[in-house]
PDB file of N, CA and C in Angstrom:
ATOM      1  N   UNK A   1       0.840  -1.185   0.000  1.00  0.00           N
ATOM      2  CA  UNK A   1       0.000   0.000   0.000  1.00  0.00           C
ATOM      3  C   UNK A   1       0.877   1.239   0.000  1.00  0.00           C
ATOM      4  N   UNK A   2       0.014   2.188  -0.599  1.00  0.00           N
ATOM      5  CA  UNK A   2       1.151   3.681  -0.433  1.00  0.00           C
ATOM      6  C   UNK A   2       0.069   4.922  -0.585  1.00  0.00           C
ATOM      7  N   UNK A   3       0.764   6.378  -0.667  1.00  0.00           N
ATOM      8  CA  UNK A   3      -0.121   6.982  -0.640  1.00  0.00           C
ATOM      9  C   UNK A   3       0.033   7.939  -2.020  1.00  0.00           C
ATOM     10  N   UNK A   4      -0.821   8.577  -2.855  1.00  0.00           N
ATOM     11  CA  UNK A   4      -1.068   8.882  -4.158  1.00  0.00           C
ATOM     12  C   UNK A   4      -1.715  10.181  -3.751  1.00  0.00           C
ATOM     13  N   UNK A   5      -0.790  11.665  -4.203  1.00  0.00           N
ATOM     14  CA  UNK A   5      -1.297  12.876  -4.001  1.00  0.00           C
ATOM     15  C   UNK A   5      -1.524  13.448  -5.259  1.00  0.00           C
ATOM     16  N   UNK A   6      -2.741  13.688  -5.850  1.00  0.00           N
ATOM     17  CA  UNK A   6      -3.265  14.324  -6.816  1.00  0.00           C
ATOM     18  C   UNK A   6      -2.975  15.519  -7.022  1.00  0.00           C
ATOM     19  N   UNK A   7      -1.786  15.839  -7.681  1.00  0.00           N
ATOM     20  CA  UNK A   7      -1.338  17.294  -7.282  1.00  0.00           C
ATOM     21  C   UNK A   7      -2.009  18.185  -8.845  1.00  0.00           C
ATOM     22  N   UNK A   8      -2.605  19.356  -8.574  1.00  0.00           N
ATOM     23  CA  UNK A   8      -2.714  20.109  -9.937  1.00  0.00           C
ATOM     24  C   UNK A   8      -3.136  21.622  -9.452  1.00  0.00           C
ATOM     25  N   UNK A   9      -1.992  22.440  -9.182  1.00  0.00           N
ATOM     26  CA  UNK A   9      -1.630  23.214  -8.680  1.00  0.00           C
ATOM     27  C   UNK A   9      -0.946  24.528  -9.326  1.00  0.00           C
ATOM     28  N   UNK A  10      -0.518  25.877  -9.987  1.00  0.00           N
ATOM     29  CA  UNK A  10       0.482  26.215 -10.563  1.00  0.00           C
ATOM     30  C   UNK A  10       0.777  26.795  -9.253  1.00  0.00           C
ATOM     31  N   UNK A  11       0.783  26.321  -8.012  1.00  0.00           N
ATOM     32  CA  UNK A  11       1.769  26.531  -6.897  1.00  0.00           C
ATOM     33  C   UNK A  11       0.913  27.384  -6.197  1.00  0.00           C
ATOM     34  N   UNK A  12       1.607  28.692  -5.676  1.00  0.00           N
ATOM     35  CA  UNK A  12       1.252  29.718  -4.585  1.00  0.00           C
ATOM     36  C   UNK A  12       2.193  30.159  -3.696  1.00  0.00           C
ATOM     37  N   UNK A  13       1.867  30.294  -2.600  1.00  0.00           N
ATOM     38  CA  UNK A  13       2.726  30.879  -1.073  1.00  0.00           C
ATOM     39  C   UNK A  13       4.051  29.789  -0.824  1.00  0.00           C
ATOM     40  N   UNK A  14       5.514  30.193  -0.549  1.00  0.00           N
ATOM     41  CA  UNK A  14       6.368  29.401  -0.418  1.00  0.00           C
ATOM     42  C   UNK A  14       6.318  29.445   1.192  1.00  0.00           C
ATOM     43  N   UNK A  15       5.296  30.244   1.792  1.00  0.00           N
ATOM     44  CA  UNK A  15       4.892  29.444   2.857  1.00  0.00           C
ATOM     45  C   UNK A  15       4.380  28.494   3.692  1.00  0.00           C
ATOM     46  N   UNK A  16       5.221  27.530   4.224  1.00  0.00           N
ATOM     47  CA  UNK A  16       4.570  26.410   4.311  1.00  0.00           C
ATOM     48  C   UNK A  16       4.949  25.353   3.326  1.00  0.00           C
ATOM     49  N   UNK A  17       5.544  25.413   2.285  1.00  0.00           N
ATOM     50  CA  UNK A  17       5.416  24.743   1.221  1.00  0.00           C
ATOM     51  C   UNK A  17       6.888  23.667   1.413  1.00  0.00           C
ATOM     52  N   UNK A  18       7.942  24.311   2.201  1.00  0.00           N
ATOM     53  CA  UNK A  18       9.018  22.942   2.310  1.00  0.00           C
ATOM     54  C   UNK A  18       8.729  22.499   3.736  1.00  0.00           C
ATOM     55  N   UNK A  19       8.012  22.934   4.331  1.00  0.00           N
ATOM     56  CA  UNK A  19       7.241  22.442   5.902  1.00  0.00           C
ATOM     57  C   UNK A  19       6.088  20.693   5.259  1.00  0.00           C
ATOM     58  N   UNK A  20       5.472  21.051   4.178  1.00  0.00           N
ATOM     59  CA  UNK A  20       4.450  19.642   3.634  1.00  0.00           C
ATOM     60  C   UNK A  20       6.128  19.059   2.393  1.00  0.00           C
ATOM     61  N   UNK A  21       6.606  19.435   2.339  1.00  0.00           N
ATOM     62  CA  UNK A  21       7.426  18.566   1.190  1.00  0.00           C
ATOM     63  C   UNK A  21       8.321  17.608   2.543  1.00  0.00           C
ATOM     64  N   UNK A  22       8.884  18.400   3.690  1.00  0.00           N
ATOM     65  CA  UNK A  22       8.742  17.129   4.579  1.00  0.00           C
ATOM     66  C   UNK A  22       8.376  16.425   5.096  1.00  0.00           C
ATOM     67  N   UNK A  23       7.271  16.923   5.354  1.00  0.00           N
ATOM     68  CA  UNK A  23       5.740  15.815   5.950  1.00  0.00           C
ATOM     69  C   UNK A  23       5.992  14.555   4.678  1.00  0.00           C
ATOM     70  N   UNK A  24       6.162  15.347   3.229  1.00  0.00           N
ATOM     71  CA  UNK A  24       5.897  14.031   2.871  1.00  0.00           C
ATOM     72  C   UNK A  24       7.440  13.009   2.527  1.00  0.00           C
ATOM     73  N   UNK A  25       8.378  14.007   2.603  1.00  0.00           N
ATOM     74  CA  UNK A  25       9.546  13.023   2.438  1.00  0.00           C
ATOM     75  C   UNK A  25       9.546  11.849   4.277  1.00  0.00           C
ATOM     76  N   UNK A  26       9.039  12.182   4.836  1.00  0.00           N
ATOM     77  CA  UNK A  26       8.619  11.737   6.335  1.00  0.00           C
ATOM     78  C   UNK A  26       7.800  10.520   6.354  1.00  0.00           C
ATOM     79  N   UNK A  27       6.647  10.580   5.528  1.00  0.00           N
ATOM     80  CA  UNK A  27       5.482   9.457   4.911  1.00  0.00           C
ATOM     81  C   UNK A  27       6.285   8.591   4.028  1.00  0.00           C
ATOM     82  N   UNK A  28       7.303   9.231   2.839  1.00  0.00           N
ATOM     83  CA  UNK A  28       8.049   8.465   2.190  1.00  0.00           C
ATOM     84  C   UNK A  28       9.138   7.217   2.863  1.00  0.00           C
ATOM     85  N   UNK A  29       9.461   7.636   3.546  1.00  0.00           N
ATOM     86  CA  UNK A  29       9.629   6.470   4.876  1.00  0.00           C
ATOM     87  C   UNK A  29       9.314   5.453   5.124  1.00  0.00           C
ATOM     88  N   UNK A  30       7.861   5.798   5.181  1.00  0.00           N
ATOM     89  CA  UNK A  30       7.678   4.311   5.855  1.00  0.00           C
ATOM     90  C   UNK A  30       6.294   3.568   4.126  1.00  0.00           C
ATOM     91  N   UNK A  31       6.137   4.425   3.618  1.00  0.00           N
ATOM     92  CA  UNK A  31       5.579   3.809   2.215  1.00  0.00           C
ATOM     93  C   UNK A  31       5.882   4.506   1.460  1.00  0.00           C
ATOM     94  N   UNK A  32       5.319   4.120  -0.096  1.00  0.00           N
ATOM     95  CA  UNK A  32       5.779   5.055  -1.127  1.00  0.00           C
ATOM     96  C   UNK A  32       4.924   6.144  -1.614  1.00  0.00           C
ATOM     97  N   UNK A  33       5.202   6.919  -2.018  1.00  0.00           N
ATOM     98  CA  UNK A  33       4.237   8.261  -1.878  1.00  0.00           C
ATOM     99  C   UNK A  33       4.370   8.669  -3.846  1.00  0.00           C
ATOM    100  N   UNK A  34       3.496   8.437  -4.164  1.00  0.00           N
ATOM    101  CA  UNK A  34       3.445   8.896  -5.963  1.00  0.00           C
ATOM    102  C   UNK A  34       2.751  10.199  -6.158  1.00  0.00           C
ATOM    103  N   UNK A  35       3.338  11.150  -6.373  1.00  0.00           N
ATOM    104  CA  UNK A  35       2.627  12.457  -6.906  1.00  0.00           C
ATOM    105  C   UNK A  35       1.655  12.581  -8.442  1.00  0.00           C
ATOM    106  N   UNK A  36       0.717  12.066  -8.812  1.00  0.00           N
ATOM    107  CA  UNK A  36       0.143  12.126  -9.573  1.00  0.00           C
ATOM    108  C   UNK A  36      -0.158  13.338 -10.367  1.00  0.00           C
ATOM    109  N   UNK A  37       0.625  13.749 -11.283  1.00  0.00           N
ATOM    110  CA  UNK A  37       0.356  14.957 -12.116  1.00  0.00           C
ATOM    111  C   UNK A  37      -0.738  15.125 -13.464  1.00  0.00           C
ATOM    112  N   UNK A  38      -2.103  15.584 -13.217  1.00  0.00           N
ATOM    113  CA  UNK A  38      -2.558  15.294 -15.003  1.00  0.00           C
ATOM    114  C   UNK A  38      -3.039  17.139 -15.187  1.00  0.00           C
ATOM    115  N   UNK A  39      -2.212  18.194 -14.441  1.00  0.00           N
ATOM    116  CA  UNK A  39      -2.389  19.346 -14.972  1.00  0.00           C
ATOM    117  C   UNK A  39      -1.237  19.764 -15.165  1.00  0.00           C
ATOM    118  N   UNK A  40      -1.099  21.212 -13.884  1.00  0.00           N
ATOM    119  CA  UNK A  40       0.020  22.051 -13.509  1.00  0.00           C
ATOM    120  C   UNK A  40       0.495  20.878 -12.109  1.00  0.00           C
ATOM    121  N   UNK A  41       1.916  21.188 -11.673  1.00  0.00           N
ATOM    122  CA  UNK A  41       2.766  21.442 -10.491  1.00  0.00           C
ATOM    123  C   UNK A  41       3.805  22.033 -10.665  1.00  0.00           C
ATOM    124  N   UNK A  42       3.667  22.863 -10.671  1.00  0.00           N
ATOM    125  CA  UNK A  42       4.802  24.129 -10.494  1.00  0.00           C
ATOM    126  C   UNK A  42       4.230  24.885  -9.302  1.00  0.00           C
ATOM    127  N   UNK A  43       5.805  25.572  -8.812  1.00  0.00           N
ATOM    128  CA  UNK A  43       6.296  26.187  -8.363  1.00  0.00           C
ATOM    129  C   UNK A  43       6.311  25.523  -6.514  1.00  0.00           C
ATOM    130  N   UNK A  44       5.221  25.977  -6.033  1.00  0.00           N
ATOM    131  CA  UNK A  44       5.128  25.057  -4.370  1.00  0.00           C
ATOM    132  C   UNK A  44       4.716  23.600  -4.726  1.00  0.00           C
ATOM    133  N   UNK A  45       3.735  23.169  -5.066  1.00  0.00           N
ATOM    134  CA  UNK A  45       3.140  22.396  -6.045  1.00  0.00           C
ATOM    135  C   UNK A  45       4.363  21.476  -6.477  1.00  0.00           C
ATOM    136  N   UNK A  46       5.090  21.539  -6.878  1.00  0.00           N
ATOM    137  CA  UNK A  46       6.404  20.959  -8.044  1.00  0.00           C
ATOM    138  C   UNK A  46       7.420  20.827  -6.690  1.00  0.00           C
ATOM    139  N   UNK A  47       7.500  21.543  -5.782  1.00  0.00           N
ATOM    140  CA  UNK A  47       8.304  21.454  -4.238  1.00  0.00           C
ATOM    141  C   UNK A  47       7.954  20.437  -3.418  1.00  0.00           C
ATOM    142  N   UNK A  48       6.636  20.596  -3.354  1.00  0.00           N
ATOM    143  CA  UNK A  48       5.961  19.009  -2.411  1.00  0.00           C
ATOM    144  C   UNK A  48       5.829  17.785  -3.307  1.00  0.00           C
ATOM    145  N   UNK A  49       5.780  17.596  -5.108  1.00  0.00           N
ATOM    146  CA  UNK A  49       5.670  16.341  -5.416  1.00  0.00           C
ATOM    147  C   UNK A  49       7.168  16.064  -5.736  1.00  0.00           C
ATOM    148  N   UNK A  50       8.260  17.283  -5.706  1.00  0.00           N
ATOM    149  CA  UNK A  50       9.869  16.625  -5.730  1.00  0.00           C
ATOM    150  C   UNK A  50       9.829  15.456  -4.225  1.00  0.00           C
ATOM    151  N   UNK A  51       9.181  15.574  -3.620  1.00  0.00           N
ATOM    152  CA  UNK A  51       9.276  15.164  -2.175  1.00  0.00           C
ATOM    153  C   UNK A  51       8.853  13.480  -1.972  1.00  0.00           C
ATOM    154  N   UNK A  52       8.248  13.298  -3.399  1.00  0.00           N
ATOM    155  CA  UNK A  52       7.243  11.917  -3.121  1.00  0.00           C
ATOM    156  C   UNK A  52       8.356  10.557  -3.696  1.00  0.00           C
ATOM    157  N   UNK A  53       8.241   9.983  -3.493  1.00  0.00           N
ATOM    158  CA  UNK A  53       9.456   8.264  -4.125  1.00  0.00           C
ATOM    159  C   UNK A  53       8.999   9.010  -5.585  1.00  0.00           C
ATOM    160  N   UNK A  54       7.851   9.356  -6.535  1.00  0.00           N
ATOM    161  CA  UNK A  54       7.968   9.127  -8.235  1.00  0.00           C
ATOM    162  C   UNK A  54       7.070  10.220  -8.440  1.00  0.00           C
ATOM    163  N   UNK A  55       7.271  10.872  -9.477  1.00  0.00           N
ATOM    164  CA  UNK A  55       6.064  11.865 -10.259  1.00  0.00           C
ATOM    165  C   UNK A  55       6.105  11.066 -11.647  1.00  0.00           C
ATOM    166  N   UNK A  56       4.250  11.140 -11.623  1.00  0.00           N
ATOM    167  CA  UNK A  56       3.687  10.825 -12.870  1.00  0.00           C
ATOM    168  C   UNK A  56       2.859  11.394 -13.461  1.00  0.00           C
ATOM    169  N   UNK A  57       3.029  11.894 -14.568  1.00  0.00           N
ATOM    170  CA  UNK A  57       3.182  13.139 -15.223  1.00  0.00           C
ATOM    171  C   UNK A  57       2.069  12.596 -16.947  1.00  0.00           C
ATOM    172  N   UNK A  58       1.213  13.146 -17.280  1.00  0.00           N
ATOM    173  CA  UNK A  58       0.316  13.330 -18.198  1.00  0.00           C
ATOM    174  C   UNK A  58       1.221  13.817 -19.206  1.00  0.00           C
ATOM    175  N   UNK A  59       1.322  13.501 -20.743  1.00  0.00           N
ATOM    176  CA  UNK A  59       2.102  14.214 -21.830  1.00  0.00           C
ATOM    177  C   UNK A  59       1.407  15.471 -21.684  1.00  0.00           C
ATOM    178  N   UNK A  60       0.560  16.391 -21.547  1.00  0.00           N
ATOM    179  CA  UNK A  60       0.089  17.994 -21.122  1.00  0.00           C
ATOM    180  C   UNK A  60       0.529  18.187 -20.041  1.00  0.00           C
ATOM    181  N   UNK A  61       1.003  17.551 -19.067  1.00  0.00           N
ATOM    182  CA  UNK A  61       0.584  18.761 -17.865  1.00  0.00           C
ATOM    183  C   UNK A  61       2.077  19.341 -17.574  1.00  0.00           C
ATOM    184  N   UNK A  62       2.438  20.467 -17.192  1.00  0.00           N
ATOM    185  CA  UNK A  62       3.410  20.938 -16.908  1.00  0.00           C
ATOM    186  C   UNK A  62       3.776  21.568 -15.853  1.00  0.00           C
ATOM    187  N   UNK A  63       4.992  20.645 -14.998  1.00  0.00           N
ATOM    188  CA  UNK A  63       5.655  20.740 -14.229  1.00  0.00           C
ATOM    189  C   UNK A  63       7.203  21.170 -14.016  1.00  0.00           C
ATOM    190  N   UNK A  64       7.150  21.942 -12.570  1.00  0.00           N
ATOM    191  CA  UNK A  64       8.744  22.712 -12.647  1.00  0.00           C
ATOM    192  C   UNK A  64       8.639  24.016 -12.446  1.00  0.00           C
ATOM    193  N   UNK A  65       9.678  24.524 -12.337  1.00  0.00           N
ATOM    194  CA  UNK A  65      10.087  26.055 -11.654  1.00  0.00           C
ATOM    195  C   UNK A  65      10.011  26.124  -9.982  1.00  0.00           C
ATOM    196  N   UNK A  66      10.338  25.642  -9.449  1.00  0.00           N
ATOM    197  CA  UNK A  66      10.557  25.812  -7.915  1.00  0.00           C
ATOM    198  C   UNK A  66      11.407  27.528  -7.524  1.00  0.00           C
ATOM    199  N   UNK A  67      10.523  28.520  -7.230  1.00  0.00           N
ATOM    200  CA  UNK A  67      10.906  29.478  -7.038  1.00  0.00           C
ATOM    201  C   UNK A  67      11.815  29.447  -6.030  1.00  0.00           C
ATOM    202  N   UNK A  68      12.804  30.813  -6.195  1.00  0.00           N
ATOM    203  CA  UNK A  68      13.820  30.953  -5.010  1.00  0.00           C
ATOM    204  C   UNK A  68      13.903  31.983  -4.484  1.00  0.00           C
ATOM    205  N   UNK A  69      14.303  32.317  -3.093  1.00  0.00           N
ATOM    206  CA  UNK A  69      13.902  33.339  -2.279  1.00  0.00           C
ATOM    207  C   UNK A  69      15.062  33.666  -1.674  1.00  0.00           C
ATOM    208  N   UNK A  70      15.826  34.997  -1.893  1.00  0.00           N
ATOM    209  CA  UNK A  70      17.055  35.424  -1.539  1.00  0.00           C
ATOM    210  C   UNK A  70      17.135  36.914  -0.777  1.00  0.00           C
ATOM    211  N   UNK A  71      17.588  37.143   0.302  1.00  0.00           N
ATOM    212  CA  UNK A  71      17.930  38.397   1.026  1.00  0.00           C
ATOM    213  C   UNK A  71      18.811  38.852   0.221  1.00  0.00           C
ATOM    214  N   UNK A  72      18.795  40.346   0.044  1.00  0.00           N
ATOM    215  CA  UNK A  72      19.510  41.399  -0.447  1.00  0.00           C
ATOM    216  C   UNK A  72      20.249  42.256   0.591  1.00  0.00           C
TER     217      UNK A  72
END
């Protein structure tokens, strides 16, 4: 058994967002965790399903860009 997150997202707030990508590298542990892609995951979205054992990915849907956040 494992767990299957329906992700279709073009992301949002990078708050919070590597706080659930360890929750799920955490779940990945002890089963396997498949990020199911058949839209968007980008940006937070594309952060929490880097996190799962596999992304599976629809020939449309498009995933990627993990934004980055830098002090000046």
């Amino acid at each position: 058994a494992g767990i299957v997150l329906d992700v279709d997202s073009p992301g949002g707030e990078a708050i919070g967002a590597f706080e659930a990508a360890d929750a799920v590298a955490a779940a990945r542990s002890a089963k396997p965790v498949i990020a199911s892609v058949t839209g968007l995951a980008c940006s937070a979205a594309y952060a929490i399903a880097s996190a799962c054992t596999k992304i599976v990915i629809s020939p449309s849907s498009v995933v990627g860009s993990i934004g980055v956040v830098m002090l000046h």
